[in-house]
Protein backbone atom coordinates (compact mmCIF):
# COMPACT_ATOMS: atom_id res chain seq x y z
CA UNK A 1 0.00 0.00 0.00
CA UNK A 2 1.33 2.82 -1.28
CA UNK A 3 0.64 5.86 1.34
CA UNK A 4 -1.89 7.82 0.42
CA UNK A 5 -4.59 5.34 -0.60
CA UNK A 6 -3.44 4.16 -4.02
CA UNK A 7 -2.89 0.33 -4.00
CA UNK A 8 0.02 -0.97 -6.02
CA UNK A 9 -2.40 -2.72 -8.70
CA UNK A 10 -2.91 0.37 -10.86
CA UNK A 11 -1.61 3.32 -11.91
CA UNK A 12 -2.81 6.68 -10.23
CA UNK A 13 -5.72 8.25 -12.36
CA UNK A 14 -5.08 11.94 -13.26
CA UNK A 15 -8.46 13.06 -11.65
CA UNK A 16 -8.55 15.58 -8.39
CA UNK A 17 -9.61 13.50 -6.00
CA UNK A 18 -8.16 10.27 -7.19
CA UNK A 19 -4.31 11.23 -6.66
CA UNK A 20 -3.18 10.39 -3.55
CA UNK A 21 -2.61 12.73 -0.46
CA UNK A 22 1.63 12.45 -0.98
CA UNK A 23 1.11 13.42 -4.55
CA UNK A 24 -0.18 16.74 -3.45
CA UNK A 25 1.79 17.43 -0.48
CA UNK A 26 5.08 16.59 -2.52
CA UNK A 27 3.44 19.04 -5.42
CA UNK A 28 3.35 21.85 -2.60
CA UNK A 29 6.62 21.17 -1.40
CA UNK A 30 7.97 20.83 -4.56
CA UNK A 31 6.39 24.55 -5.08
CA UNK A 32 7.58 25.47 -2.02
CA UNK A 33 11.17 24.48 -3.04
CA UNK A 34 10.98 26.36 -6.13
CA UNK A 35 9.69 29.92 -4.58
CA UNK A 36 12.54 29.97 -2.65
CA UNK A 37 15.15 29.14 -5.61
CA UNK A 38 13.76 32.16 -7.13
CA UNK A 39 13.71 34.16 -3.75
CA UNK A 40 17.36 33.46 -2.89
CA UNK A 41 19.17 32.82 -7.03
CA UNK A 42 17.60 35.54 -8.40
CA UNK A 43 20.91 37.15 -7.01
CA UNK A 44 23.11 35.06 -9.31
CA UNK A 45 21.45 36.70 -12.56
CA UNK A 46 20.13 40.17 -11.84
CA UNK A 47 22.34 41.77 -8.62
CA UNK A 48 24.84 43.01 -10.25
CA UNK A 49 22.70 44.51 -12.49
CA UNK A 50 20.60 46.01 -9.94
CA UNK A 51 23.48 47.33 -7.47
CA UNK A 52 25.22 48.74 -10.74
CA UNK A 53 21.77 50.96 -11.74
CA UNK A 54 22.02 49.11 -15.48
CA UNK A 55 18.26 47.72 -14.12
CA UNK A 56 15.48 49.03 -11.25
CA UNK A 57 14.50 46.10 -9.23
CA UNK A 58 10.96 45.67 -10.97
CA UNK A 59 12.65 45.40 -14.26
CA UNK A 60 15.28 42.85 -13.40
CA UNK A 61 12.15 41.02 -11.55
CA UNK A 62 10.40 41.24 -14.83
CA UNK A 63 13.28 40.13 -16.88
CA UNK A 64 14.42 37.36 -14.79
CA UNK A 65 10.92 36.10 -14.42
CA UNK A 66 10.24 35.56 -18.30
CA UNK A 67 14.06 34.08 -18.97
CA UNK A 68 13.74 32.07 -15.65
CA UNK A 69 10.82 30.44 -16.15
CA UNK A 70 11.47 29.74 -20.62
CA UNK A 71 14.49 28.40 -19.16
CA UNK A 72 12.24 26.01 -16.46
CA UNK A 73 9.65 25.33 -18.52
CA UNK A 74 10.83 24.70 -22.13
CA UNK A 75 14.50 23.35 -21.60
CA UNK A 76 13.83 22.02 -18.01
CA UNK A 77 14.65 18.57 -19.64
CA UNK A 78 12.60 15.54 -19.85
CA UNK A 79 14.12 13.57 -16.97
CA UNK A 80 16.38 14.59 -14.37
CA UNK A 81 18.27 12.66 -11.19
CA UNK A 82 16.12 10.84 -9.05
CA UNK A 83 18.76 11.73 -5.83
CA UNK A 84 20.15 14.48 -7.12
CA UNK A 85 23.82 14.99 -8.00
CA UNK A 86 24.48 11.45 -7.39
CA UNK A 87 24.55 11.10 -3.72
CA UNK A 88 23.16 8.03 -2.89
CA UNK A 89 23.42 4.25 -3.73
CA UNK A 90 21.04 3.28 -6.44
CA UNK A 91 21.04 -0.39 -5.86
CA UNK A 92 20.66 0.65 -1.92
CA UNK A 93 17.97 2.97 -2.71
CA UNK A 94 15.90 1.02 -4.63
CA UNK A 95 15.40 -1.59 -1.79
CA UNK A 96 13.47 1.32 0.41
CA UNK A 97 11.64 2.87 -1.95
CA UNK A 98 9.29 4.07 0.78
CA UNK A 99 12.01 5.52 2.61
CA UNK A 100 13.30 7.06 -0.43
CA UNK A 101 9.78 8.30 -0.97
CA UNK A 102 9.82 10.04 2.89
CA UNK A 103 13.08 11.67 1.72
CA UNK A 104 12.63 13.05 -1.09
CA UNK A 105 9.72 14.71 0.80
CA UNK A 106 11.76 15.78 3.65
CA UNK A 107 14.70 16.99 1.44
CA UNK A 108 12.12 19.50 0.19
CA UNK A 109 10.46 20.75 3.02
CA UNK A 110 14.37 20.59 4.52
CA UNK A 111 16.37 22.53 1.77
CA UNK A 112 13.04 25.29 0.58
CA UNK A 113 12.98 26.25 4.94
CA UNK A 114 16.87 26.85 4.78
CA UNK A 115 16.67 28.82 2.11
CA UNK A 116 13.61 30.62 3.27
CA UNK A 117 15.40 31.56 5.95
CA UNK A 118 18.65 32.97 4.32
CA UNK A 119 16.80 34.43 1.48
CA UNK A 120 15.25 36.32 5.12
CA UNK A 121 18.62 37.26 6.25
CA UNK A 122 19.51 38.62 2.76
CA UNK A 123 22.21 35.77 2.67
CA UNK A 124 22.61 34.35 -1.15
CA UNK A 125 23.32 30.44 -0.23
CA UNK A 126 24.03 27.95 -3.33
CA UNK A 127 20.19 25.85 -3.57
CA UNK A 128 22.00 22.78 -5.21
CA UNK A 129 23.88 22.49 -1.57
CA UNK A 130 21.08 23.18 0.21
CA UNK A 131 19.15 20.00 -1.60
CA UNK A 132 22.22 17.98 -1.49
CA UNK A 133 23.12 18.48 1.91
CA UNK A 134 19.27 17.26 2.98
CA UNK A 135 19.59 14.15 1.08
CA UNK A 136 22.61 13.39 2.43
CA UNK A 137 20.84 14.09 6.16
CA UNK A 138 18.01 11.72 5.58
CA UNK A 139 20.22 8.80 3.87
CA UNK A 140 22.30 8.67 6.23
CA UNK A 141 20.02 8.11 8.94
CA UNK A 142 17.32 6.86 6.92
CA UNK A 143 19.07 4.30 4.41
CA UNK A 144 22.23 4.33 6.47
CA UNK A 145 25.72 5.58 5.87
CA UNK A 146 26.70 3.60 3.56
CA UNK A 147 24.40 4.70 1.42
CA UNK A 148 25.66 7.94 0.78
CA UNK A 149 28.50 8.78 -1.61
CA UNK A 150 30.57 10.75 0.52
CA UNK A 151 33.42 11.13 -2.47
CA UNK A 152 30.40 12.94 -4.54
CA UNK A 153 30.42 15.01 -0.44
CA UNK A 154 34.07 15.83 -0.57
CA UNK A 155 33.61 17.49 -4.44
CA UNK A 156 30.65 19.87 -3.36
CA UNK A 157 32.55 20.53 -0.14
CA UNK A 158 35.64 21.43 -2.91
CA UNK A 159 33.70 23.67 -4.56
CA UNK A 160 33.00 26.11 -1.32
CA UNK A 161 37.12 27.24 -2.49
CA UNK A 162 36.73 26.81 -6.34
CA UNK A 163 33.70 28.58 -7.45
CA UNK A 164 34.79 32.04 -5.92
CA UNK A 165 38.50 31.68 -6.61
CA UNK A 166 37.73 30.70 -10.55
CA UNK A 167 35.56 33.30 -10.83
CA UNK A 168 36.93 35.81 -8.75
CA UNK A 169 40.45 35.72 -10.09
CA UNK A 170 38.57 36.29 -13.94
CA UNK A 171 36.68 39.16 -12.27
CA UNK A 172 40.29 40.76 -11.01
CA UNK A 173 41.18 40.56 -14.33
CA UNK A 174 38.16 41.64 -16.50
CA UNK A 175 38.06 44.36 -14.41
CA UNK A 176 41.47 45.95 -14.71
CA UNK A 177 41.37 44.98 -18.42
CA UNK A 178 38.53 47.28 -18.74
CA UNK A 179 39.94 49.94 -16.80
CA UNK A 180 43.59 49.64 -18.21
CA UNK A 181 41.66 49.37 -21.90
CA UNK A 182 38.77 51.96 -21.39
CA UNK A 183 38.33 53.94 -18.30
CA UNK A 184 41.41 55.24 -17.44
CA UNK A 185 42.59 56.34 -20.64
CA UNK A 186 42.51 60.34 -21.77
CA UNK A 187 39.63 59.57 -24.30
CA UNK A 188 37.36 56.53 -22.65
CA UNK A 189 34.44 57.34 -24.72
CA UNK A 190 36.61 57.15 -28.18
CA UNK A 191 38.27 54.54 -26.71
CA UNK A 192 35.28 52.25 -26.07
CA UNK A 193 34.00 53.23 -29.68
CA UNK A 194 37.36 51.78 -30.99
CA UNK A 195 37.65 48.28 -28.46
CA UNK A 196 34.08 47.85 -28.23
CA UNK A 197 33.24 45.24 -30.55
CA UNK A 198 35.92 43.29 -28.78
CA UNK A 199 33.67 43.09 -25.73
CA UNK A 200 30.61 42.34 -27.84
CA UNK A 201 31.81 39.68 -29.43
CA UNK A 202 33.16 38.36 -26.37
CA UNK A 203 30.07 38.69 -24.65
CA UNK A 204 27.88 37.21 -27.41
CA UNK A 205 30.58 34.42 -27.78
CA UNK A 206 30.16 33.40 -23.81
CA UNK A 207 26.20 33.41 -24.23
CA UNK A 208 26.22 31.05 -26.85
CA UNK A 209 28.56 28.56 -24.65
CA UNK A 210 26.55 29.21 -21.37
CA UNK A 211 23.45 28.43 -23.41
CA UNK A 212 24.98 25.19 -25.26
CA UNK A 213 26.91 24.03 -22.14
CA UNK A 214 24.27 24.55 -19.44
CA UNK A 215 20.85 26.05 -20.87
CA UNK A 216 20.22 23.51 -23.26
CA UNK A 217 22.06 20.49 -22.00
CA UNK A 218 18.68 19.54 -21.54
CA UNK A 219 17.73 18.67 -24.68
CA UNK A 220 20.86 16.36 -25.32
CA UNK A 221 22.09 18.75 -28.13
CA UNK A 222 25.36 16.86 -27.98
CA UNK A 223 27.43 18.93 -29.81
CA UNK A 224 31.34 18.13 -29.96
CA UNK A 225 33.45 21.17 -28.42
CA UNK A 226 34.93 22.35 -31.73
CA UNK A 227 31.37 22.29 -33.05
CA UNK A 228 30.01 24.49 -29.85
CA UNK A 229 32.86 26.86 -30.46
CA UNK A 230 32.29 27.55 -33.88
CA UNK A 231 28.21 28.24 -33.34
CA UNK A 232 29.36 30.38 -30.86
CA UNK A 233 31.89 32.23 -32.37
CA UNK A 234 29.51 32.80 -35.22
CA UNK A 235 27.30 34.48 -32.37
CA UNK A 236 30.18 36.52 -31.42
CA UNK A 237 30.82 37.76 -34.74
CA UNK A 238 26.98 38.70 -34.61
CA UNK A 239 27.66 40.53 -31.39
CA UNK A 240 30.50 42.81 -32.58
CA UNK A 241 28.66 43.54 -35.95
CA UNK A 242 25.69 44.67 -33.51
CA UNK A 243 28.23 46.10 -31.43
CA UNK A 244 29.99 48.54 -33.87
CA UNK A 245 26.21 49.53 -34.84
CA UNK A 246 25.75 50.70 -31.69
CA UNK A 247 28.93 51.96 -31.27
CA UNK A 248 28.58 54.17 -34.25
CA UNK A 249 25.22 55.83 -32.99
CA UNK A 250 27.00 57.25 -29.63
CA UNK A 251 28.04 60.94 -30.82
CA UNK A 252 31.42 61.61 -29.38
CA UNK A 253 31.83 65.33 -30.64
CA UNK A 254 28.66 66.30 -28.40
CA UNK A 255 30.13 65.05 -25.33
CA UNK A 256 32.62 67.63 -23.56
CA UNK A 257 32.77 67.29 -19.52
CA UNK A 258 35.01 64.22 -18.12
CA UNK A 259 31.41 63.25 -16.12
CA UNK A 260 29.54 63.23 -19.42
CA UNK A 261 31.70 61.36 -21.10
CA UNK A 262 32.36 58.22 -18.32
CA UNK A 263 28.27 58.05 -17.93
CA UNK A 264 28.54 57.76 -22.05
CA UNK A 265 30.51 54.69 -21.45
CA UNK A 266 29.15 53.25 -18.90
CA UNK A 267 25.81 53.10 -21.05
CA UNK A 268 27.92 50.44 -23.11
CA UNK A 269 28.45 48.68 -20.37
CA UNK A 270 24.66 48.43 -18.78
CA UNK A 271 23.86 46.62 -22.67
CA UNK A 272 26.57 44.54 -22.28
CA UNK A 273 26.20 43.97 -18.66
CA UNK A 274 21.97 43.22 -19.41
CA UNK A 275 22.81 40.90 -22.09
CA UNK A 276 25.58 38.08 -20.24
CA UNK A 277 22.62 38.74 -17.29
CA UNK A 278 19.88 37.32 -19.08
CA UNK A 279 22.00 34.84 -20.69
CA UNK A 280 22.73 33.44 -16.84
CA UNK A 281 19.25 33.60 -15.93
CA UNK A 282 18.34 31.31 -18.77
CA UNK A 283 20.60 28.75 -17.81
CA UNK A 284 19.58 28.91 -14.18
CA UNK A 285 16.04 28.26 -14.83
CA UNK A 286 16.74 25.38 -17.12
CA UNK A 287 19.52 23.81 -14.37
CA UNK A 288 18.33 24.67 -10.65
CA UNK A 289 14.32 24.16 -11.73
CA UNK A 290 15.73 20.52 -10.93
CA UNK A 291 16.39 20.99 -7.45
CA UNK A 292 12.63 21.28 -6.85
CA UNK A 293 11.51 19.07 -9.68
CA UNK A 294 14.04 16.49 -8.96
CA UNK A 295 12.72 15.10 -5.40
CA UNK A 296 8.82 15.59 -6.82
CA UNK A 297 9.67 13.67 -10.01
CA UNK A 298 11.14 10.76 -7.84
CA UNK A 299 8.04 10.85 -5.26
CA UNK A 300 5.90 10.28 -8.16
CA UNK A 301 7.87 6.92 -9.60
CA UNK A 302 7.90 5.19 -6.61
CA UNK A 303 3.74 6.60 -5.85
CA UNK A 304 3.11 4.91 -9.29
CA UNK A 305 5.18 1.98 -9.10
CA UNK A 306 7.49 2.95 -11.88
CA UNK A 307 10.66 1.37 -12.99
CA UNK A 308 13.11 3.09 -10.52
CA UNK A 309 16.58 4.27 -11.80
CA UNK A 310 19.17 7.13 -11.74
CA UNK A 311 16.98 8.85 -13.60
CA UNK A 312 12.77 10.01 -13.44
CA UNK A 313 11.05 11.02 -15.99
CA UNK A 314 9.38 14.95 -15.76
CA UNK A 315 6.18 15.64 -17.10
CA UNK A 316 5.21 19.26 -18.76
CA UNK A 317 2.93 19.86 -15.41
CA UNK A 318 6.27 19.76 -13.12
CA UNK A 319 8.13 21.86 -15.27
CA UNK A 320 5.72 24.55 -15.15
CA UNK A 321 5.20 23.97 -11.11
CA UNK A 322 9.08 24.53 -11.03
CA UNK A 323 8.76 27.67 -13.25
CA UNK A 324 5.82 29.76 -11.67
CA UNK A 325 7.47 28.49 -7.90
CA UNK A 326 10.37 30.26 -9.22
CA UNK A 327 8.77 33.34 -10.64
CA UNK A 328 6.86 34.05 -7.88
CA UNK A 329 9.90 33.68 -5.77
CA UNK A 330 11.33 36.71 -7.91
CA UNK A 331 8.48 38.99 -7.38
CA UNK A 332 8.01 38.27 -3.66
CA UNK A 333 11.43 38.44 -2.18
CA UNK A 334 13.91 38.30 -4.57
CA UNK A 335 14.79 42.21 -3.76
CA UNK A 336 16.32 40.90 -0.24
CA UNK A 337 18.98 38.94 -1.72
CA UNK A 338 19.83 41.24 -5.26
CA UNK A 339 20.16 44.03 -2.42
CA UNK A 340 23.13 41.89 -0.49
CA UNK A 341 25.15 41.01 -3.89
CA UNK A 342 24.22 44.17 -5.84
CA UNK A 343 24.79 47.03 -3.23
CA UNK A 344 26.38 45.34 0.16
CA UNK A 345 29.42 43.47 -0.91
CA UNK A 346 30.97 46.63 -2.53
CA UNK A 347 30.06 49.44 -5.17
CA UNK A 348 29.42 48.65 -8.11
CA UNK A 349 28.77 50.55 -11.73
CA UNK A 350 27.81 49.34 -14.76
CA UNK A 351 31.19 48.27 -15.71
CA UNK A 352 32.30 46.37 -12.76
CA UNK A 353 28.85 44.39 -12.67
CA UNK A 354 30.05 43.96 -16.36
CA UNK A 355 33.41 42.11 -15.58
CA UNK A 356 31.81 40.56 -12.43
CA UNK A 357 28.78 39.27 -14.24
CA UNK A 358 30.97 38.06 -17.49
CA UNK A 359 33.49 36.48 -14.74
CA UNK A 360 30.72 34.22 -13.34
CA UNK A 361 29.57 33.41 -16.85
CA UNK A 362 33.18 32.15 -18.07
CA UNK A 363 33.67 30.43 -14.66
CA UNK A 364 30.22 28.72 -15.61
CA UNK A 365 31.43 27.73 -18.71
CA UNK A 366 34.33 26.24 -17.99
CA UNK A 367 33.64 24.60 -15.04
CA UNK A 368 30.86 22.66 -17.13
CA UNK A 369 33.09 21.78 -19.92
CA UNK A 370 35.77 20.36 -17.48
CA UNK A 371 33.20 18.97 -15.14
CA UNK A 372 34.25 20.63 -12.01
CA UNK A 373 31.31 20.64 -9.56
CA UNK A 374 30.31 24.86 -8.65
CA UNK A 375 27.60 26.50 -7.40
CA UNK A 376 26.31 29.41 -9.51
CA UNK A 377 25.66 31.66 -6.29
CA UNK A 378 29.01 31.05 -4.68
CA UNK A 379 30.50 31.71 -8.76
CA UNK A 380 29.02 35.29 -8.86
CA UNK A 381 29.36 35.98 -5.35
CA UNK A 382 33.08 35.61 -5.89
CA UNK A 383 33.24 37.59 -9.60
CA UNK A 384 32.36 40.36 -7.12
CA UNK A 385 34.30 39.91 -4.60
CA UNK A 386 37.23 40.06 -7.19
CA UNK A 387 36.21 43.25 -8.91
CA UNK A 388 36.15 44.53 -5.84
CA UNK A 389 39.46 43.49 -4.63
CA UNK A 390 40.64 44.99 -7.83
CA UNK A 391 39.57 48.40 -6.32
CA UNK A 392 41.33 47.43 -3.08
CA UNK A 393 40.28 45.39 0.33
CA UNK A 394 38.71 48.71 1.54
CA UNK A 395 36.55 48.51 -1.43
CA UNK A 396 34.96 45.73 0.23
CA UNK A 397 32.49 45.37 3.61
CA UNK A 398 34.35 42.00 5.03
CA UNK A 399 31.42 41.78 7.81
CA UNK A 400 28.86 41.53 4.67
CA UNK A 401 31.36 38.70 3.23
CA UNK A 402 32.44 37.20 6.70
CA UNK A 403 28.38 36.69 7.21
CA UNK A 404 28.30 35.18 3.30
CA UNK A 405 31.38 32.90 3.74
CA UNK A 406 29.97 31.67 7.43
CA UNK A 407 26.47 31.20 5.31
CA UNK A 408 27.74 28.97 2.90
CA UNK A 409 29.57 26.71 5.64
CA UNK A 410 26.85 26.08 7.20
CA UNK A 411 24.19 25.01 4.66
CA UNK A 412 25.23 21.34 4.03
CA UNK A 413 24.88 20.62 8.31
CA UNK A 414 22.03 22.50 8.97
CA UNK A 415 20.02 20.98 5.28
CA UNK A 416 21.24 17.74 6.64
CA UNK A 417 20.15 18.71 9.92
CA UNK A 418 16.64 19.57 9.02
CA UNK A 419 16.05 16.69 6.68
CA UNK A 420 16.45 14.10 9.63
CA UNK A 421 13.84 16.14 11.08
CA UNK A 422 11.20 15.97 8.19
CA UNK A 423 11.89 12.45 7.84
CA UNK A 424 11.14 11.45 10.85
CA UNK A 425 8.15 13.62 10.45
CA UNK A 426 6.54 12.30 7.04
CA UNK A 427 7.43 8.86 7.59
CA UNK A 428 5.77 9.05 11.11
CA UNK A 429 3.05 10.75 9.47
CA UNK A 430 2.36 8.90 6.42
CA UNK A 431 3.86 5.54 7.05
């Protein structure tokens, strides 16, 4: 007897009041789960854009909610992990499918109540840690722990140091590129006219990858590496074309004062910054919508008796829970957490969101192509941190950061924490 009501004869009949009780609590957690990814993420896409002034706060809402929830909804994929990332024991799994199904539930209610309360605190935490470290809470206690794949631990747990060194070592260096190349010369604005296209391309060449390598990975695309680089160099060469349009429109002999002339080019910079912004919110949606999606897409395989692997098949319905969890996320509270990367960690203009948000973007990139496990939060988080070190360490508020850093720590535990909690709770519940 499958809890809920639904005997293990039949499958579940997609009427109201024929699916069973779990079904629909695991549908609210799962929507739960998903409001809070787009309280607490919304961060990794729009912040920079919104501490820089390139975007108000209702715009990047509105912009991030549309690319968000494409991203969700039409390249979500059409299966994803049943545990996600890999962190538990198939074979050992699949002999407690009840207890996986009391899991998956609390990892949910576990990982969406973490992040609810960071996303409180204004604290941008990594979601994909926050789900990880729950199921790693409930199968260890629940499936034991040798269940767990504590090498798969030790990688996550090695990406707290590589995410914001990768990317915060490109930031550094975008950064003073920019300023060496642009800003600090006797003529920015001609200068920017001149270099410009160089950034476009660049910019339009990194979209392209982003979206191959981690938007639409979801639709097994499969393309070989030299193939990927060529479509997206062809983007790039788009980019500048559009680039030196644009370029070309910006009068230069109207423009007199020093002040005039810096806001001129830091226009440039709010398109360019806007562009690799939406870019990374397209790719988040399609990738993190799993972290809510995942778990719910699990509870329903082992609710109707399906064939129980690595992998779960997603139906359109999920999907579009993940998406609308996640846009509503965005226009509730996603302010809190744009207001800690955007404006708290240090000041930033339109062209040091620019390197910072083009820093996480080729950190993103790589880090997929070489398969180095990084969290997208803890990637832009430290793009910022380096353009601000670029400034100088009193460019930078190290309480903000000390409270980020300690933050981030502390996720796995407390997730893990939590999740024995819930699963103790739904199982006594429902079992």
């Amino acid at each position: 007897m499958i809890p809920g009501g639904v005997d293990g004869g039949g499958a579940l009949e997609p009427w109201l009041f024929d699916i069973p009780v779990v079904l629909w609590i695991a549908g609210v957690l799962a929507l739960y789960m998903a409001w809070t990814i787009g309280a607490n993420d919304v961060a990794n896409a729009m912040g920079t854009s919104v501490g820089s002034g390139a975007l108000t706060v209702r715009k990047a809402i509105l912009v991030a909610a549309v690319l968000e929830f494409l991203g969700a909804y039409l390249v979500g994929g059409h299966v994803t992990d049943t545990v996600r990332k890999g962190m538990l024991d198939m074979e050992i799994v699949a002999q407690h499918t009840d207890l996986l199904l009391y899991g998956m539930l609390a990892s949910l209610a576990s990982a969406a109540t973490l992040l609810l309360g960071a996303t409180r605190l204004g604290l941008p935490v990594s979601t994909t840690h926050a789900i990880v470290g729950a199921i790693v809470g409930f199968g260890a206690v629940g499936l034991g722990v040798d269940a767990v794949n504590w090498g798969k631990v030790s990688q996550i747990v090695l990406s707290w140091l590589t995410s914001p060194l990768l990317s915060g070592v490109l930031g550094f260096l975008l950064f003073l590129l920019t300023r060496a190349w642009i800003l600090d010369r006797e003529d920015p604005l001609g200068q920017v006219r001149r270099i410009g296209p160089i950034f476009f391309f660049y910019v339009f060449f990194i979209i392209g990858l982003v979206t191959l390598f981690k938007g639409l990975k979801n639709l097994k695309l499969d393309l070989a590496l030299p193939e990927a680089l060529l479509g997206s160099a062809a983007l790039g060469l788009v980019g500048a074309l559009l680039g030196w349009i644009f370029l070309r429109r910006v009068d230069v002999t109207a423009v007199d004062a020093s002040r005039e002339r810096f806001s001129q080019v830091e226009r440039v910079f709010v398109v360019l910054q806007v562009l690799t912004a939406c870019a990374v919110a397209f790719a988040h949606g399609s990738n993190d919508v799993a972290n809510s999606i995942g778990p719910l897409a699990a509870v329903v395989s082992v609710a109707r008796e399906l064939p129980l692997g690595s992998k779960a098949p997603v139906e359109p319905w999920m999907l579009a829970l993940g998406g609308l969890g996640i846009v509503l996320g965005l226009a509730t509270w996603g302010h809190r957490v744009m207001e800690t990367v955007g404006k708290k960690i240090t000041e930033l203009t339109p062209s040091r969101g620019f390197a910072a948000e083009l820093a996480a973007a080729t950190t993103i990139v790589l880090a997929s192509r070489l398969g180095i496990p990084i969290s997208t939060t803890h990637t832009l988080v430290g793009a910022v941190l380096g353009v601000g070190l670029a400034r100088g360490i009193g460019a930078l508020d190290l309480r903000v950061v000390g409270n980020i850093v300690v933050s981030w720590v502390a996720t796995l535990p407390i997730a893990a924490g939590l999740s024995v909690f819930f699963f103790y709770f739904f199982k006594g519940l429902l079992g």
